[in-house]
C-alpha atoms as a PDB file:
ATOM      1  CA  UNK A   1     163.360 123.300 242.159  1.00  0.00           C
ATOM      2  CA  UNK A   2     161.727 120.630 239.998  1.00  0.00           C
ATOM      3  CA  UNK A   3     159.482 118.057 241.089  1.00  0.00           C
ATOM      4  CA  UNK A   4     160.899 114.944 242.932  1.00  0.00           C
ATOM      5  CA  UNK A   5     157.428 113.400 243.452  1.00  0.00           C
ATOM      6  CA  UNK A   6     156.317 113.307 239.811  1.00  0.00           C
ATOM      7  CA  UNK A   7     157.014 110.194 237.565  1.00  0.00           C
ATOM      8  CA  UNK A   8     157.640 109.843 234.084  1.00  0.00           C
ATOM      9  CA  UNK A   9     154.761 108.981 232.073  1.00  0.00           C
ATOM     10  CA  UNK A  10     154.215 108.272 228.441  1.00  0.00           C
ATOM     11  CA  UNK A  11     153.084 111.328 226.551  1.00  0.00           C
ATOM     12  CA  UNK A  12     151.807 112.136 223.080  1.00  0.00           C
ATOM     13  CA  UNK A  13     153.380 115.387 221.677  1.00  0.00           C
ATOM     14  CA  UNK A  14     153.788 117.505 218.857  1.00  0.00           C
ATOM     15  CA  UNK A  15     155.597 119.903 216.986  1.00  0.00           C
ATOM     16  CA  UNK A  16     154.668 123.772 216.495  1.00  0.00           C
ATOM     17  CA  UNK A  17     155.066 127.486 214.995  1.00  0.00           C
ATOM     18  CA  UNK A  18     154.039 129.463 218.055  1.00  0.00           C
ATOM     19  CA  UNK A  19     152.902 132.595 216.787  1.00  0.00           C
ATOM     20  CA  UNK A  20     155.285 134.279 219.106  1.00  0.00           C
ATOM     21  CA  UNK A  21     158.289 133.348 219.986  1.00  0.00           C
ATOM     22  CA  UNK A  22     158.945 135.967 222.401  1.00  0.00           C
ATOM     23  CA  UNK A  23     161.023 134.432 225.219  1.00  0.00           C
ATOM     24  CA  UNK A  24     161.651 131.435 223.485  1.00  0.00           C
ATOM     25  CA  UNK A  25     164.468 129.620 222.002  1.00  0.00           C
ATOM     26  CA  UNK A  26     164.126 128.844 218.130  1.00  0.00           C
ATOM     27  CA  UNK A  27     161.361 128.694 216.044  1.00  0.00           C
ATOM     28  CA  UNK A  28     159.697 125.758 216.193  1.00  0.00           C
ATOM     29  CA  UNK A  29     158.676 124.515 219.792  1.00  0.00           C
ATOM     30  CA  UNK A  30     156.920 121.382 221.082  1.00  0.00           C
ATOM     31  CA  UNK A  31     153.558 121.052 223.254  1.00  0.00           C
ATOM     32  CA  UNK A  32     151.363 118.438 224.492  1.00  0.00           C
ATOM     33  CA  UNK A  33     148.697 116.831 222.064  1.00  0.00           C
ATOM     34  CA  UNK A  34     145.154 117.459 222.590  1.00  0.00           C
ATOM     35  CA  UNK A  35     143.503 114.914 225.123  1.00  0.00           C
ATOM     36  CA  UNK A  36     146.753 114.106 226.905  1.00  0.00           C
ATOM     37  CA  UNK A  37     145.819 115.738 230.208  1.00  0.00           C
ATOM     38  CA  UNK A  38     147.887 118.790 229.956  1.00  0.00           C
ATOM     39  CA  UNK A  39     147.220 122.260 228.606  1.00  0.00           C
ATOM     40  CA  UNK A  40     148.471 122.371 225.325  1.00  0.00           C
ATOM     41  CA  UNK A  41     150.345 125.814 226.396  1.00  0.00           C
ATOM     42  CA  UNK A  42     152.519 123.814 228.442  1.00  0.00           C
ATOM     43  CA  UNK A  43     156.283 123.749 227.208  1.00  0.00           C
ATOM     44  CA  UNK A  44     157.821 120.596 226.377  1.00  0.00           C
ATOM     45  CA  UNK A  45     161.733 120.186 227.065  1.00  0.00           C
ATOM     46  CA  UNK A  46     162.879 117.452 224.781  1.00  0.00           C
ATOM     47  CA  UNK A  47     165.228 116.348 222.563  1.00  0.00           C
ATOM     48  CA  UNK A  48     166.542 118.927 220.045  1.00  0.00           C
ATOM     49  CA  UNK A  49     166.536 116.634 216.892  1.00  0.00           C
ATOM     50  CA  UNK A  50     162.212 116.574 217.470  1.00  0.00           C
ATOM     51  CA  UNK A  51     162.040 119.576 215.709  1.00  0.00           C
ATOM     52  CA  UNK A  52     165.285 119.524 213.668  1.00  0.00           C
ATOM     53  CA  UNK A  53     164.465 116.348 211.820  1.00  0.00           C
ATOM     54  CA  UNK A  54     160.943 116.251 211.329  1.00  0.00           C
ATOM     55  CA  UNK A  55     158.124 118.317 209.806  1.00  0.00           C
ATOM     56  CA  UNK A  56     156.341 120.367 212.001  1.00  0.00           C
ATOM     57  CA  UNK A  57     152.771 118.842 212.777  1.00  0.00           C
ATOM     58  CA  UNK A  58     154.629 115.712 213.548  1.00  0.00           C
ATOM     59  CA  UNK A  59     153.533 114.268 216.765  1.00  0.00           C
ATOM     60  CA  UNK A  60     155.857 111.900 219.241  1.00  0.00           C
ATOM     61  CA  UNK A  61     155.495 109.686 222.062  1.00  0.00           C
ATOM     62  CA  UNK A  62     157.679 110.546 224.770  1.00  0.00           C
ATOM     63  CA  UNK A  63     158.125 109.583 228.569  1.00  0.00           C
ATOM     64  CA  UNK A  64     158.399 112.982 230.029  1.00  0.00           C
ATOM     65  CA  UNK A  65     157.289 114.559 233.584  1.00  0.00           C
ATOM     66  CA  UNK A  66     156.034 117.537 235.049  1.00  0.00           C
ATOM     67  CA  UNK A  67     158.649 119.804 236.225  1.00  0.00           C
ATOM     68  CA  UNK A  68     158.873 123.335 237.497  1.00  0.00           C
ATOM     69  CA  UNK A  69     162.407 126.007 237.532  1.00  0.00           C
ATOM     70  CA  UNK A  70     162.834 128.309 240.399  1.00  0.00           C
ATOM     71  CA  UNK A  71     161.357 131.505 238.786  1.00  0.00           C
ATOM     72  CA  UNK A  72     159.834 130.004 236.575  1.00  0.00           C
ATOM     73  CA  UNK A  73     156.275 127.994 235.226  1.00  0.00           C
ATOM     74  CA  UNK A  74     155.862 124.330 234.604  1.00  0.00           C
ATOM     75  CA  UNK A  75     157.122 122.128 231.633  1.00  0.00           C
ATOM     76  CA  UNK A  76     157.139 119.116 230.657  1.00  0.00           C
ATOM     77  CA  UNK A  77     160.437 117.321 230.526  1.00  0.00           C
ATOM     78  CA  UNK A  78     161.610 114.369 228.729  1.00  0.00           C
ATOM     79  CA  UNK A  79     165.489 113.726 229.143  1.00  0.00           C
ATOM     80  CA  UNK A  80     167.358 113.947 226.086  1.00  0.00           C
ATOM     81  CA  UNK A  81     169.435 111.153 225.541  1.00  0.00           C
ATOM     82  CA  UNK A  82     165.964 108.570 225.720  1.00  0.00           C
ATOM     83  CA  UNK A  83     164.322 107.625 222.452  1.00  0.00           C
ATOM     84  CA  UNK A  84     161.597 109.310 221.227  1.00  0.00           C
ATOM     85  CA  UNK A  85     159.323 107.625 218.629  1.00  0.00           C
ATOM     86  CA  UNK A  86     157.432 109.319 215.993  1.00  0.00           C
ATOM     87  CA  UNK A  87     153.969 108.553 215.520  1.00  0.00           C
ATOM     88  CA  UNK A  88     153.132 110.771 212.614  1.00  0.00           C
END
């Protein structure tokens, strides 16, 4: 489906342990930091090296967008081959 209308906007983010990983890919996932203007249970797509290269904790700033899946919920999405700068 996704989300034609929605821009790409600068984003702080950061790395996590959910407690369960239930439906999820890999241990260590990525959410929006508090006071961004998402719910920090939002999903961030980004690139992989985020959480393969850093500590979790660490935080990022990322231009990502709101985006949905048929069938599924809504992410956040940053495209993977843009930079991504750590802030931590």
């Amino acid at each position: 489906m996704g989300k034609p209308e929605e821009d790409y906007v600068w984003i702080v983010v950061e790395s996590y342990r959910p407690i369960s990983t239930a439906g999820k890919h890999g241990p260590i996932h990525v959410r929006p930091a508090p006071d961004q203007g998402h719910d920090q249970r939002l999903q961030v797509r980004c690139p992989r090296e985020m959480v393969r290269n850093y500590r979790v904790g660490t935080r990022f700033r990322i231009r990502a967008k709101l985006t949905d899946k048929e069938g599924g919920g809504e992410f956040l999405s940053a495209p993977h081959q843009w930079p991504f700068f750590p802030i931590d």
